[in-house]
N, C-alpha and C. Protein backbone atom coordinates (compact mmCIF):
# COMPACT_ATOMS: atom_id res chain seq x y z
N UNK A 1 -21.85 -1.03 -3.39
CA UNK A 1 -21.33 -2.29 -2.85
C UNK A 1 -20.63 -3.06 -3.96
N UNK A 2 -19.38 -3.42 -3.57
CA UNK A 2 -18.30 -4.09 -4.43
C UNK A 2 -19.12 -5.33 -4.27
N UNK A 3 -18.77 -6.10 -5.73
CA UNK A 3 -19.30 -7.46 -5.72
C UNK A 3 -18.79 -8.44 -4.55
N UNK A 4 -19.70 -9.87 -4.35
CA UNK A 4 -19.53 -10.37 -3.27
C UNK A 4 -18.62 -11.48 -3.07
N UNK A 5 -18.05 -11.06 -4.67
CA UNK A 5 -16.55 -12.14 -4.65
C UNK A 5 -15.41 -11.15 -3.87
N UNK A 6 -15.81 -9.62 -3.45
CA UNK A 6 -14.83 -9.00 -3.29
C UNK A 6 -14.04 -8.86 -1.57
N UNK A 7 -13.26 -9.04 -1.02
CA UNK A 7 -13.39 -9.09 0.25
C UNK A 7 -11.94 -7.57 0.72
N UNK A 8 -12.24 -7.42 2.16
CA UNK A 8 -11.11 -6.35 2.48
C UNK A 8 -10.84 -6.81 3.65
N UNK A 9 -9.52 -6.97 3.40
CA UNK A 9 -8.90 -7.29 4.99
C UNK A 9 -8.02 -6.37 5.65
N UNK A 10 -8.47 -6.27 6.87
CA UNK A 10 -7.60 -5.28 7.79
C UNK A 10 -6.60 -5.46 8.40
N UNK A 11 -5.50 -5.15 8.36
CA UNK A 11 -4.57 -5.72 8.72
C UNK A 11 -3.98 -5.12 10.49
N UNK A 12 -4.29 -5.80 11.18
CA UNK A 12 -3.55 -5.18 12.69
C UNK A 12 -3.76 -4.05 13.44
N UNK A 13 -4.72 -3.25 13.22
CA UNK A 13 -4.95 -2.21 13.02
C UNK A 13 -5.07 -1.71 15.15
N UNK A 14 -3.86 -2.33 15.92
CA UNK A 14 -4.26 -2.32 17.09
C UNK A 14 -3.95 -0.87 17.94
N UNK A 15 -3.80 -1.18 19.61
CA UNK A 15 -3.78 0.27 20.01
C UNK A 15 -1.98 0.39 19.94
N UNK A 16 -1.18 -1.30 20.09
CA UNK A 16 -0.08 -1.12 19.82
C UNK A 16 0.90 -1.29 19.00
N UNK A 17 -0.05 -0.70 17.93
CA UNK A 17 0.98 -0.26 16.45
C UNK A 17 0.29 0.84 16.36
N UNK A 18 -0.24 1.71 16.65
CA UNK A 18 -0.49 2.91 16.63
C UNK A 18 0.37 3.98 18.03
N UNK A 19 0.51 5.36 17.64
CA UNK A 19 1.26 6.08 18.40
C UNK A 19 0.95 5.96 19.70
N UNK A 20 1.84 6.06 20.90
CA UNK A 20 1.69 5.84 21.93
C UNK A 20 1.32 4.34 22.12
N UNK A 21 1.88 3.07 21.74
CA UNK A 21 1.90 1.79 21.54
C UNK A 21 3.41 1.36 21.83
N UNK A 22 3.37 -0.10 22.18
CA UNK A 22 5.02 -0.69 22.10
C UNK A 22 5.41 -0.77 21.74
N UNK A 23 4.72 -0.94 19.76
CA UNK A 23 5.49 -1.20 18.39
C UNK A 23 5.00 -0.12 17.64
N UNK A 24 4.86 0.99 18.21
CA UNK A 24 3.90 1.79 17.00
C UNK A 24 4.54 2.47 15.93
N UNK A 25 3.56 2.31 14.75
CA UNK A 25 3.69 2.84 13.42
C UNK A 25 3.80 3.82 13.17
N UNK A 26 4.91 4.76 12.49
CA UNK A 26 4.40 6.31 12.30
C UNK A 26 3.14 6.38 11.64
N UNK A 27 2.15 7.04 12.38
CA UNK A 27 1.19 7.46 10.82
C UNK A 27 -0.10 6.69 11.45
N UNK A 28 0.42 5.45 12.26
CA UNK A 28 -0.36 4.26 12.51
C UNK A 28 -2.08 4.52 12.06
N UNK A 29 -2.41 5.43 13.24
CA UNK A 29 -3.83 6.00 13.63
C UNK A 29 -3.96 6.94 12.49
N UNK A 30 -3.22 7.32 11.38
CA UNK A 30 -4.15 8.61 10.66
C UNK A 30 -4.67 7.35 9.00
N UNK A 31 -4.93 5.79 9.15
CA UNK A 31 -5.18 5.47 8.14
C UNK A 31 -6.62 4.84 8.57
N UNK A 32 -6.54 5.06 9.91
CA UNK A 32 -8.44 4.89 10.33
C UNK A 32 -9.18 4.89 9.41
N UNK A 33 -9.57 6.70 9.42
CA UNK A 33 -10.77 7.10 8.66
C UNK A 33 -11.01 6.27 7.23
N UNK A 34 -9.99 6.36 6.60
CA UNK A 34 -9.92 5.90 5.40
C UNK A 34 -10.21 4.39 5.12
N UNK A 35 -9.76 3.51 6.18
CA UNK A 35 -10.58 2.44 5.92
C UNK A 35 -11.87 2.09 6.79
N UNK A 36 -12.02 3.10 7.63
CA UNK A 36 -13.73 3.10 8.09
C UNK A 36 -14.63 3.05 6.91
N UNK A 37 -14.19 4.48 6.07
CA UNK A 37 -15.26 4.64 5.01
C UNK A 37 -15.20 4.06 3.95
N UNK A 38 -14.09 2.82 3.54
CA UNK A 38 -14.62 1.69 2.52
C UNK A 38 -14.86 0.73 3.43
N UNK A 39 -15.39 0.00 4.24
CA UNK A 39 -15.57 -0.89 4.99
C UNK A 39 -17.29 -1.03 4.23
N UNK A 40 -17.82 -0.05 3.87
CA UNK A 40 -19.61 -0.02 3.56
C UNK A 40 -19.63 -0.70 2.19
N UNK A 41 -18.26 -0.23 1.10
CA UNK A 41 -17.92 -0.62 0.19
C UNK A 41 -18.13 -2.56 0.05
N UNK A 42 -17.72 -3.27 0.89
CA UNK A 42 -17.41 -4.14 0.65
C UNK A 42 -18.42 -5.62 1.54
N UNK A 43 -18.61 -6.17 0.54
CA UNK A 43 -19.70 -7.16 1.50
C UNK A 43 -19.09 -8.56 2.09
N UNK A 44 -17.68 -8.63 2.29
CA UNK A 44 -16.39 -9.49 3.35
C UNK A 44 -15.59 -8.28 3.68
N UNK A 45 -15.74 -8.33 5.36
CA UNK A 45 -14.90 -7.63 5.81
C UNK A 45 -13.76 -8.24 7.30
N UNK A 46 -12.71 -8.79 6.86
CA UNK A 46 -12.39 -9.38 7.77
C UNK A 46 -11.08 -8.63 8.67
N UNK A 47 -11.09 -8.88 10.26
CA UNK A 47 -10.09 -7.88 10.64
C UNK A 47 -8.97 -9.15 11.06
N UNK A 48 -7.97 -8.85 11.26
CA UNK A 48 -6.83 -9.79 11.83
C UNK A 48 -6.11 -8.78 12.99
N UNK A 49 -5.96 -9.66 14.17
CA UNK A 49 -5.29 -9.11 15.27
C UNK A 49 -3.80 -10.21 15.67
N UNK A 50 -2.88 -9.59 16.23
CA UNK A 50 -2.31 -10.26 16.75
C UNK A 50 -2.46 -10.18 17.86
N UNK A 51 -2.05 -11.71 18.69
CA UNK A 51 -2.40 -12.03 19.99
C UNK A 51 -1.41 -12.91 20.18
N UNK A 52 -0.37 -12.09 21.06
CA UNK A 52 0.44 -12.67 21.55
C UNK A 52 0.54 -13.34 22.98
N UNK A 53 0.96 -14.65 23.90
CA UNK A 53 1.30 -14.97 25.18
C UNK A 53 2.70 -13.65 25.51
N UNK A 54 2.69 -13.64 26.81
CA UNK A 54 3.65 -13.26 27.02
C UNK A 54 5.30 -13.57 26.89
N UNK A 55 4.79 -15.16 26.75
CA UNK A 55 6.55 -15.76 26.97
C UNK A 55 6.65 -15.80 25.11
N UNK A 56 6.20 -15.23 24.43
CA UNK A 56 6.15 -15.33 23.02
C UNK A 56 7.59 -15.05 22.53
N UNK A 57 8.40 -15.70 21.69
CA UNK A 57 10.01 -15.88 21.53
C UNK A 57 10.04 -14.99 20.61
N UNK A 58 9.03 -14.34 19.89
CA UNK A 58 9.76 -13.02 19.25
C UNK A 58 9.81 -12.12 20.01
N UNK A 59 9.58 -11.68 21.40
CA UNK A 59 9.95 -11.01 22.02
C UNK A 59 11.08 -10.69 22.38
N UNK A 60 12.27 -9.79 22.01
CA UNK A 60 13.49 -9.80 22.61
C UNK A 60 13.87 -9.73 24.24
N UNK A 61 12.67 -9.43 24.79
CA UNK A 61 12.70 -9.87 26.22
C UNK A 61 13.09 -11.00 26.72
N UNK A 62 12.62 -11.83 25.51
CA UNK A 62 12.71 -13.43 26.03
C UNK A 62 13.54 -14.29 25.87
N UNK A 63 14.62 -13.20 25.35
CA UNK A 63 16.04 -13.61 24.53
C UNK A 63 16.80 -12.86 25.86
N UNK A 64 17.99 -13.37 26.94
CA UNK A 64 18.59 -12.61 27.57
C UNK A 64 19.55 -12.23 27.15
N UNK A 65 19.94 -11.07 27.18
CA UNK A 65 20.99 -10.07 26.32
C UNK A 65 20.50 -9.48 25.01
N UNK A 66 19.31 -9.99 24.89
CA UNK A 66 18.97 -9.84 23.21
C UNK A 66 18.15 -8.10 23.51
N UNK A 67 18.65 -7.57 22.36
CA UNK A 67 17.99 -5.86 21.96
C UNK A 67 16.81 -6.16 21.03
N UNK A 68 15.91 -4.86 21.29
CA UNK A 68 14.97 -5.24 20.13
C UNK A 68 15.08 -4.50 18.63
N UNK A 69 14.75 -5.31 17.39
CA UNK A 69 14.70 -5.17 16.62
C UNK A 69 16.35 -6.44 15.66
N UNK A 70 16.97 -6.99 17.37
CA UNK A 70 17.90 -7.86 16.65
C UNK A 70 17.05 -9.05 16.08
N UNK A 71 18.23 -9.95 14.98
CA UNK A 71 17.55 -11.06 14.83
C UNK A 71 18.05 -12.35 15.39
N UNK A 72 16.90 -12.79 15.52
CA UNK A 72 17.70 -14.50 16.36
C UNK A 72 17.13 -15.83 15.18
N UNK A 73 17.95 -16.36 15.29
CA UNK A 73 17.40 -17.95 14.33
C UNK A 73 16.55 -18.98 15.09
N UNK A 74 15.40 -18.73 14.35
CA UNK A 74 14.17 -19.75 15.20
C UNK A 74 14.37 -21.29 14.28
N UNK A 75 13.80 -21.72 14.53
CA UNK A 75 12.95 -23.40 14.13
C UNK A 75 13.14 -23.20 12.42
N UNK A 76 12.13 -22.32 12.31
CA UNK A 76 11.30 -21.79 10.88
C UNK A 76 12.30 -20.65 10.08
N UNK A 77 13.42 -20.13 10.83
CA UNK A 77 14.30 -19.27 9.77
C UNK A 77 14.52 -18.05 10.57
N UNK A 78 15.25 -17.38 9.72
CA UNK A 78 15.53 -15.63 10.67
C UNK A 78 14.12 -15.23 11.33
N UNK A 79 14.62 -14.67 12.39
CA UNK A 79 13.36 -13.90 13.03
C UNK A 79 14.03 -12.47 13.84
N UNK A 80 13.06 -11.47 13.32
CA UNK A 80 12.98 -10.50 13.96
C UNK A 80 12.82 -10.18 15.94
N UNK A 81 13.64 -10.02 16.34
CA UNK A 81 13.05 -10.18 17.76
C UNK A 81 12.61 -8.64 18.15
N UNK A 82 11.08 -8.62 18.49
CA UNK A 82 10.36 -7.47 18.85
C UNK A 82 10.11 -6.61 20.29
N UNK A 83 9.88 -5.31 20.55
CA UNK A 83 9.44 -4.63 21.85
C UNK A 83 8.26 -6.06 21.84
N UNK A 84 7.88 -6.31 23.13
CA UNK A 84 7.17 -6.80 23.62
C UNK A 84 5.71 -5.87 23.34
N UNK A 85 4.37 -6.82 22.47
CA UNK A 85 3.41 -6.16 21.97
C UNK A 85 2.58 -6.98 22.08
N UNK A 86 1.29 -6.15 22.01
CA UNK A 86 -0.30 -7.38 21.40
C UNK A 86 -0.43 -8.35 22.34
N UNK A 87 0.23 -8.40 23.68
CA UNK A 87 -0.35 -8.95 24.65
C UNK A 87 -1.70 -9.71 24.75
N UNK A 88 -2.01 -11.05 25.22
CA UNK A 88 -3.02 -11.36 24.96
C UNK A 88 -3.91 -10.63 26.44
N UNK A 89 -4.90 -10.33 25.75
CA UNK A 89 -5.80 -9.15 26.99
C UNK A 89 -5.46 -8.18 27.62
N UNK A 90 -3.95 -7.75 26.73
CA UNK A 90 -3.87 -6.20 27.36
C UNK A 90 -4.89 -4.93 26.27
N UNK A 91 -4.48 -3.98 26.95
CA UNK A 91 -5.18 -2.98 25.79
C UNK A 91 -4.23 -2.79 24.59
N UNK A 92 -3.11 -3.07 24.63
CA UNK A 92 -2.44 -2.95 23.83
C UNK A 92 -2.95 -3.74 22.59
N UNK A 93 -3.19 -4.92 22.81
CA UNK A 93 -3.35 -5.86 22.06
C UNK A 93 -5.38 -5.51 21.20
N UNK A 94 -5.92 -4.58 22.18
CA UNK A 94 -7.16 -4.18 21.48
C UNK A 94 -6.99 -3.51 20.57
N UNK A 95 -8.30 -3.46 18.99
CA UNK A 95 -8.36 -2.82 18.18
C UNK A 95 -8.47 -1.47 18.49
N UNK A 96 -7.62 -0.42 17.78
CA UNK A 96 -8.12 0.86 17.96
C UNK A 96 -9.56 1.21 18.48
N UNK A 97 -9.74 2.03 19.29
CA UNK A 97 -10.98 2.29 19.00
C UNK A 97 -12.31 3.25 18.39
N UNK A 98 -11.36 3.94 17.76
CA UNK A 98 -12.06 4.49 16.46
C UNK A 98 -12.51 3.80 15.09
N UNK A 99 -11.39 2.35 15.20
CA UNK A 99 -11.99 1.13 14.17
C UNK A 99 -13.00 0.68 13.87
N UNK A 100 -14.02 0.61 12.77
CA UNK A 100 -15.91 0.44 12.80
C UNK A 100 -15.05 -1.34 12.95
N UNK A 101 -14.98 -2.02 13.91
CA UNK A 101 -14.68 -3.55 14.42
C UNK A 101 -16.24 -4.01 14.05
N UNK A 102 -17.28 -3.64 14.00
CA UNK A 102 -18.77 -4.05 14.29
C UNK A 102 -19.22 -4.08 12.63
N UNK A 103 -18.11 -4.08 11.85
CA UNK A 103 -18.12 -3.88 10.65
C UNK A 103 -17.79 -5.64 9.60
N UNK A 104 -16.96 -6.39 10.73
CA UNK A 104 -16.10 -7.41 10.36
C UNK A 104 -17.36 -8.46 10.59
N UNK A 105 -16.75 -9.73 9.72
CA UNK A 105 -17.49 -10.72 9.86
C UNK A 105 -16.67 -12.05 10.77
N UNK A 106 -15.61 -11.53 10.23
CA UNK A 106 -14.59 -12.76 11.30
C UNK A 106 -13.57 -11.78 11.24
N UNK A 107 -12.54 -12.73 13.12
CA UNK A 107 -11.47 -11.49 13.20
C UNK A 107 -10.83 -12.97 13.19
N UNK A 108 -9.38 -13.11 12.60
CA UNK A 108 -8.03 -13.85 12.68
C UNK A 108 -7.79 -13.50 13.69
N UNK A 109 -7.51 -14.28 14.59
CA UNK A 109 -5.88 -14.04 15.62
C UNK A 109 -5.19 -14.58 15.24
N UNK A 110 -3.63 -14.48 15.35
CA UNK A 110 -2.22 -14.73 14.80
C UNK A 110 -1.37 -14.39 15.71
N UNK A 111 -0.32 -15.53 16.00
CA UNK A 111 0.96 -15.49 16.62
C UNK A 111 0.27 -15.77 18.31
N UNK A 112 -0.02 -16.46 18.51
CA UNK A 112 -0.66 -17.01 19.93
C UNK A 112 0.07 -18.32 20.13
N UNK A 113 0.61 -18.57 19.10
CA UNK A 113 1.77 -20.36 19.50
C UNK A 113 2.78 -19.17 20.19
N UNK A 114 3.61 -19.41 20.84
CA UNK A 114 4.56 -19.13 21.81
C UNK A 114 5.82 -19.46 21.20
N UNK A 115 5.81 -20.28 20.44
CA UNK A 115 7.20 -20.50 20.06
C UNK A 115 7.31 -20.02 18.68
N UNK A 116 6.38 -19.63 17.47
CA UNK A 116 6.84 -18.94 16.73
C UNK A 116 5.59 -17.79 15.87
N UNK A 117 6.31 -16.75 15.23
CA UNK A 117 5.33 -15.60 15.29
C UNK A 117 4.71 -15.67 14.02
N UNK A 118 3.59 -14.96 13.71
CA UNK A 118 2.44 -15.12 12.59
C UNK A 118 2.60 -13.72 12.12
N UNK A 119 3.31 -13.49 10.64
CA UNK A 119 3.04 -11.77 9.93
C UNK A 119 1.91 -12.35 9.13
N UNK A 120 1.56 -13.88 8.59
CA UNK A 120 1.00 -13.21 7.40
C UNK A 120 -0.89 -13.45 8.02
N UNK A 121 -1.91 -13.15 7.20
CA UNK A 121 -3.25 -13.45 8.08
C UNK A 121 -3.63 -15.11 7.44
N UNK A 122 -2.93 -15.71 6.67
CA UNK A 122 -2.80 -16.65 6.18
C UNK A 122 -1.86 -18.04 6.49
N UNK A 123 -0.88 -17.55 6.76
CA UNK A 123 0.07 -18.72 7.14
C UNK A 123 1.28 -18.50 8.36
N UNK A 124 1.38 -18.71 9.70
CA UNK A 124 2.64 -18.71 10.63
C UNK A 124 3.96 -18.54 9.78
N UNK A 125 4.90 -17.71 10.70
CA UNK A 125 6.62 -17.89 9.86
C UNK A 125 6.96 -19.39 9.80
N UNK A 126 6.38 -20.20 9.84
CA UNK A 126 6.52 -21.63 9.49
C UNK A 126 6.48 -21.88 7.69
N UNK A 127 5.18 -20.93 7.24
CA UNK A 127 4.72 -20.86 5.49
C UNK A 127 4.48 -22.08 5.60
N UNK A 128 3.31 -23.13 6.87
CA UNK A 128 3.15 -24.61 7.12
C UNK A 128 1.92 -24.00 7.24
N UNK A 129 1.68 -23.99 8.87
CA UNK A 129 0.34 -23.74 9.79
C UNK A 129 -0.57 -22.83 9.48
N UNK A 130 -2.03 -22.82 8.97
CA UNK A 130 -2.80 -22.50 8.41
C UNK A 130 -3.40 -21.52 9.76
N UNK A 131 -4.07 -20.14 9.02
CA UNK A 131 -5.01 -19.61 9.80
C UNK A 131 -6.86 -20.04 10.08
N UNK A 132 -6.22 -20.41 8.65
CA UNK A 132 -8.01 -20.79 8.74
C UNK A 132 -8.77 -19.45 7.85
N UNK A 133 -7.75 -18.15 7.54
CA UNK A 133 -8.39 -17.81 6.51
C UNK A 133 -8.60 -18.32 5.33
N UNK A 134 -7.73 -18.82 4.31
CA UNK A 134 -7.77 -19.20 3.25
C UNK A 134 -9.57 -20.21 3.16
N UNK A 135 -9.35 -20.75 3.85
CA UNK A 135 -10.98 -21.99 4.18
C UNK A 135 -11.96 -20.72 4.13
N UNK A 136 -12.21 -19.95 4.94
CA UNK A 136 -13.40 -19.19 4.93
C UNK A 136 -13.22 -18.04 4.14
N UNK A 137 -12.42 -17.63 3.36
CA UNK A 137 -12.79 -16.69 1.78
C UNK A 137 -13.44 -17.46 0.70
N UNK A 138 -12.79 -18.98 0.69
CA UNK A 138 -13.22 -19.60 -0.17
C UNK A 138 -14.44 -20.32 -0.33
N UNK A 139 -15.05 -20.07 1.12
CA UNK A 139 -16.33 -20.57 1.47
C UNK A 139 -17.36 -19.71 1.25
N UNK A 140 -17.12 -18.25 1.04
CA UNK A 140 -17.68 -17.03 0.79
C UNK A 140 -17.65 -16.67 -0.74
N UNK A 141 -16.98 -17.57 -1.57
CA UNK A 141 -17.02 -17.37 -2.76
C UNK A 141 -16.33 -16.17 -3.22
N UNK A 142 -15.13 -15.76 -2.16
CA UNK A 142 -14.19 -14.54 -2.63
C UNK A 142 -12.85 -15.04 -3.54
N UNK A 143 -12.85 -14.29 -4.42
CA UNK A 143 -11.58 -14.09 -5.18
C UNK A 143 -10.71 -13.17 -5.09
N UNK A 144 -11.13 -11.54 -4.80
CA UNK A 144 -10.25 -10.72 -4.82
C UNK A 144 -9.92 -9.74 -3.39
N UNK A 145 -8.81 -9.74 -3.59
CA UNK A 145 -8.51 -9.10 -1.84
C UNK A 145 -8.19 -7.55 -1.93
N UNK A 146 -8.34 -6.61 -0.78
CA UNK A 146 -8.04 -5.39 -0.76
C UNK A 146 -7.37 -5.07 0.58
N UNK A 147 -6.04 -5.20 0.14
CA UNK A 147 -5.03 -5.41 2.16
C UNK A 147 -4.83 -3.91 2.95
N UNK A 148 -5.29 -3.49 3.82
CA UNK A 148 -4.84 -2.12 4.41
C UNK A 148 -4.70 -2.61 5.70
N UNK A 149 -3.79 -1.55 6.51
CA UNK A 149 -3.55 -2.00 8.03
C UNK A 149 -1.99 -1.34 8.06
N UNK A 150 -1.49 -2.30 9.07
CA UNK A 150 -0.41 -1.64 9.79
C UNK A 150 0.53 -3.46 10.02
N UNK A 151 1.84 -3.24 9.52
CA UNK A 151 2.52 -2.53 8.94
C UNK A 151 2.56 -2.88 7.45
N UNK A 152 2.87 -2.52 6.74
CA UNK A 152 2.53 -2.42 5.14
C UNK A 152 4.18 -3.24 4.54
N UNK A 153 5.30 -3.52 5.12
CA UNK A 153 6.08 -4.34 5.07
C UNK A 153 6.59 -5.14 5.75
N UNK A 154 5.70 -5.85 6.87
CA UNK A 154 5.91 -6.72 7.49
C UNK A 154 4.55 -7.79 7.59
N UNK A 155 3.36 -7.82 8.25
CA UNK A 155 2.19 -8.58 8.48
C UNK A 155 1.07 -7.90 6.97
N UNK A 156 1.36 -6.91 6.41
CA UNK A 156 0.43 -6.43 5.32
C UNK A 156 1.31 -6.84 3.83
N UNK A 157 2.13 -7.43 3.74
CA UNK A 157 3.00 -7.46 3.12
C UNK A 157 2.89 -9.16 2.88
N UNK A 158 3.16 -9.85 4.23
CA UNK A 158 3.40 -11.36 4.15
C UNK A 158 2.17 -11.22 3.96
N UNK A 159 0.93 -10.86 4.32
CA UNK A 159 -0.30 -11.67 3.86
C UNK A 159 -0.75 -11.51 2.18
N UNK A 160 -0.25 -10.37 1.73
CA UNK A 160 -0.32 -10.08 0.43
C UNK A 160 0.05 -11.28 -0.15
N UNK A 161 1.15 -11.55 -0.07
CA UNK A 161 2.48 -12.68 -1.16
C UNK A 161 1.59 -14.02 -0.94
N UNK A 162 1.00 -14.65 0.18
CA UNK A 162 0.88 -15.70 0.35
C UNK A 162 -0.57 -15.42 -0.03
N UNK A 163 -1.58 -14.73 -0.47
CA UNK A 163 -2.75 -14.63 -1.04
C UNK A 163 -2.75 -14.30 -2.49
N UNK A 164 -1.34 -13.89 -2.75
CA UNK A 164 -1.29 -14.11 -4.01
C UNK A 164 -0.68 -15.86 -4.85
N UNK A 165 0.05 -16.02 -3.79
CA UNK A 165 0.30 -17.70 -4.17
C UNK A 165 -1.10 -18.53 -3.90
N UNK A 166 -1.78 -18.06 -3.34
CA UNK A 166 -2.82 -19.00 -3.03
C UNK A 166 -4.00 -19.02 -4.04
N UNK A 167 -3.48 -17.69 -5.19
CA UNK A 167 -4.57 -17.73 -6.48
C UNK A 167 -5.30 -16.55 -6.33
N UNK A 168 -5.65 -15.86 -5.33
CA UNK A 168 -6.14 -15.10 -5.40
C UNK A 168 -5.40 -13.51 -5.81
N UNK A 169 -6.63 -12.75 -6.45
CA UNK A 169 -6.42 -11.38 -6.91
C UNK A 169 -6.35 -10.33 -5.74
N UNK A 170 -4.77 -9.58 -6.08
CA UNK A 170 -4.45 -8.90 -4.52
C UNK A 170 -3.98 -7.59 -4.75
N UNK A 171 -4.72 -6.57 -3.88
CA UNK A 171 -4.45 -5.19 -4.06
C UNK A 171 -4.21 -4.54 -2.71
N UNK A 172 -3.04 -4.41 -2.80
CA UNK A 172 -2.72 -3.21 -1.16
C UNK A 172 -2.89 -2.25 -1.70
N UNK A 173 -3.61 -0.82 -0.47
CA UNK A 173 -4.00 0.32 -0.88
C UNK A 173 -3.06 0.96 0.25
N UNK A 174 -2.46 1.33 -0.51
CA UNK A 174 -0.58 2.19 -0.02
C UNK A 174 -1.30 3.32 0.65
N UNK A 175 -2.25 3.48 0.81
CA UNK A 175 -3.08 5.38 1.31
C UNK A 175 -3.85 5.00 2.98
N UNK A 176 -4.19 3.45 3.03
CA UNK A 176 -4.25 3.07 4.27
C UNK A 176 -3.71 1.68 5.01
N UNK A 177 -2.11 2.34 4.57
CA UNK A 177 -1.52 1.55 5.02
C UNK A 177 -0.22 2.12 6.17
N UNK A 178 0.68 1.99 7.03
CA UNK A 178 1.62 2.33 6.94
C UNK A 178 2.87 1.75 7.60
N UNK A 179 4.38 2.27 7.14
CA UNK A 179 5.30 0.96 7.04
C UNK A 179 6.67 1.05 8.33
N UNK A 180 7.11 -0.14 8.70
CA UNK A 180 8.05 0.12 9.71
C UNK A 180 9.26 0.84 8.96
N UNK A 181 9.24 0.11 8.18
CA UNK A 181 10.86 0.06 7.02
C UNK A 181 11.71 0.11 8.29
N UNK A 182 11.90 -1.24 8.01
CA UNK A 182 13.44 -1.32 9.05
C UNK A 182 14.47 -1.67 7.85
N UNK A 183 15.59 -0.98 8.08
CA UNK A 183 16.64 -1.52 7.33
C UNK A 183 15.93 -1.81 5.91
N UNK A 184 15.77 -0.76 5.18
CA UNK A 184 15.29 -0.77 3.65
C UNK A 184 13.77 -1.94 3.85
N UNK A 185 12.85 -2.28 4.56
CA UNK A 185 12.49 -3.22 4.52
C UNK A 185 11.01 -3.12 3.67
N UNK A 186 10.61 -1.93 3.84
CA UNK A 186 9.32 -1.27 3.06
C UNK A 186 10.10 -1.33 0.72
N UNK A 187 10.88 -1.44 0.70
CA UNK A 187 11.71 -1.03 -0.52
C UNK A 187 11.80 -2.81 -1.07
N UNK A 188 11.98 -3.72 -0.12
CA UNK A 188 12.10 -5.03 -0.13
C UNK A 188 10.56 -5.97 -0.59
N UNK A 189 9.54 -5.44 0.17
CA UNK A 189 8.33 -5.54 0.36
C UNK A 189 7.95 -5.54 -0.45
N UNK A 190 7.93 -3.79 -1.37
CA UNK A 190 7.27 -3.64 -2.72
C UNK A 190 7.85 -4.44 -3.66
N UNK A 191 9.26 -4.78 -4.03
CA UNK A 191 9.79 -5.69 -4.99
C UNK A 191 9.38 -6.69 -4.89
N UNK A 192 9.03 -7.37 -3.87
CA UNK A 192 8.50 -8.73 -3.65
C UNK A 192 7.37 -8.90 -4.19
N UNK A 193 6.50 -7.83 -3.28
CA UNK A 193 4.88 -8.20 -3.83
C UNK A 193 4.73 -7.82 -5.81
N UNK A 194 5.50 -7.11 -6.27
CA UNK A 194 5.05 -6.46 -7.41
C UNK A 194 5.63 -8.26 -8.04
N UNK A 195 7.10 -8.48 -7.86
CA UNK A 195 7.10 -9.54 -8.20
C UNK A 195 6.33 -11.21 -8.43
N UNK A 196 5.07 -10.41 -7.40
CA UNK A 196 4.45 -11.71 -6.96
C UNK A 196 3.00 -11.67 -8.01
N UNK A 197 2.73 -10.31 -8.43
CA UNK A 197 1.37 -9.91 -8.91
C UNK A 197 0.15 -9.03 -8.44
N UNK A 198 1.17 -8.67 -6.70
CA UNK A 198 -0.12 -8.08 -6.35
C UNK A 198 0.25 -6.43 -6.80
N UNK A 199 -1.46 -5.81 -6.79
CA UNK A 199 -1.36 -4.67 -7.52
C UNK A 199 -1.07 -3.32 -6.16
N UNK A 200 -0.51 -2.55 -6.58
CA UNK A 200 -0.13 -1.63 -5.58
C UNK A 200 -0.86 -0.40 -5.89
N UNK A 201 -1.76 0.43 -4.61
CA UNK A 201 -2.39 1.08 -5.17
C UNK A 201 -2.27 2.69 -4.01
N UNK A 202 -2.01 3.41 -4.95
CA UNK A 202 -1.13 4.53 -3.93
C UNK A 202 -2.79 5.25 -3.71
C-alpha cells in the first residue's frame, strides 16, 4: 500500500468510450485489468464519470447542420462538438463493468450543466466552476496523483494540467490509458503536460 498522501484517479472509464460505445476509444476496454490491479495499491481511489443531459451543447446533435467532431464557439472558448455520449442513465453513460467501481471512495460527475462540457475531474471548460475534487484530496491529506482512464488527451489530460497548477504531484500512466488523437491532439497533450511538470509514465 502506497502511502496515504497517495491517491489514483480514474478517468471515464465508461461503457461509452469503450468499443462498441458512441465515443469509443481504440484500446478503450484492454486498460481495465491494469488498473483493477493497482487499485489495492492505493489507499484514495477516486473514479470520475461523465454525465451528460441530453440537450447537452457539446453534442453536435444540438447544433443543426453541425457534424461531429466539428468545432463551435461556446461562452468559455472553442469547443469540440461530440457523437452524442454518457447520457445521464443510459448504459452508455455506466462504468464498464469489469471496473472493481466498489473499489472508489468518491465518484465525480462532470459535464451535467447543459450548456457547457467538463474534460477536466477538477474544473468545467469554463477553468472557473469547481468539481469539488480539489476540496476532498485535500481533506484526505493527498499530494500526489496517478491519472489513468480514457481519453489520455482530452478529460485525462485536462485533469492532469489543472492538478498540476493546483500544486499537486502528477503522474499519467501511458500503459492504462488510451488516446482519441484527433488532429495531432494526443502529440499536443504530451507537450503540454510535460510542460506543465506532470511526469509521464509509459
Amino acid at each position: 500500500m502506497l502511502p496515504a498522501t497517495d491517491a489514483l484517479i480514474v478517468i471515464d472509464v465508461q461503457n461509452d468510450f469503450c468499443p462498441g460505445g458512441a465515443l469509443a476509444v481504440r484500446g478503450g476496454a484492454e486498460i481495465i485489468p491494469e488498473i483493477n490491479s493497482i487499485m489495492d495499491e492505493y489507499p484514495v481511489v477516486v473514479l470520475t464519470q461523465d454525465w451528460h443531459p441530453g440537450t447537452h451543447l457539446s453534442f453536435a446533435e444540438n447544433h443543426p447542420g453541425a457534424v461531429p467532431y466539428s468545432m463551435a464557439e461556446m461562452a468559455y472558448g472553442p469547443q469540440v462538438l461530440w457523437p452524442t455520449h454518457c447520457v445521464q442513465g443510459t448504459k452508455g453513460a455506466e462504468f464498464h463493468p469489469v471496473l472493481r467501481t466498489g473499489m472508489a471512495q468518491m465518484v465525480i460527475r462532470k459535464g451535467f450543466r447543459p450548456e457547457i462540457d467538463s474534460y477536466s475531474a477538477f474544473f468545467e471548460n469554463d477553468r472557473v466552476t469547481a468539481t469539488g475534487l480539489e476540496g476532498y484530496l485535500r481533506s484526505r491529506g493527498v499530494t500526489r496523483l496517478e491519472l489513468v482512464g480514457l481519453a489520455t488527451d482530452f478529460c485525462v489530460a485536462y485533469s492532469a494540467l489543472d492538478a498540476a497548477r493546483l500544486g499537486f504531484e502528477v503522474t499519467v500512466r501511458a500503459s492504462a490509458c488510451r488516446a482519441i488523437d484527433l488532429n495531432g491532439s494526443l502529440d499536443t497533450a504530451r507537450a503540454q503536460m510535460a510542460a506543465t511538470g506532470v511526469r509521464w509514465r509509459d
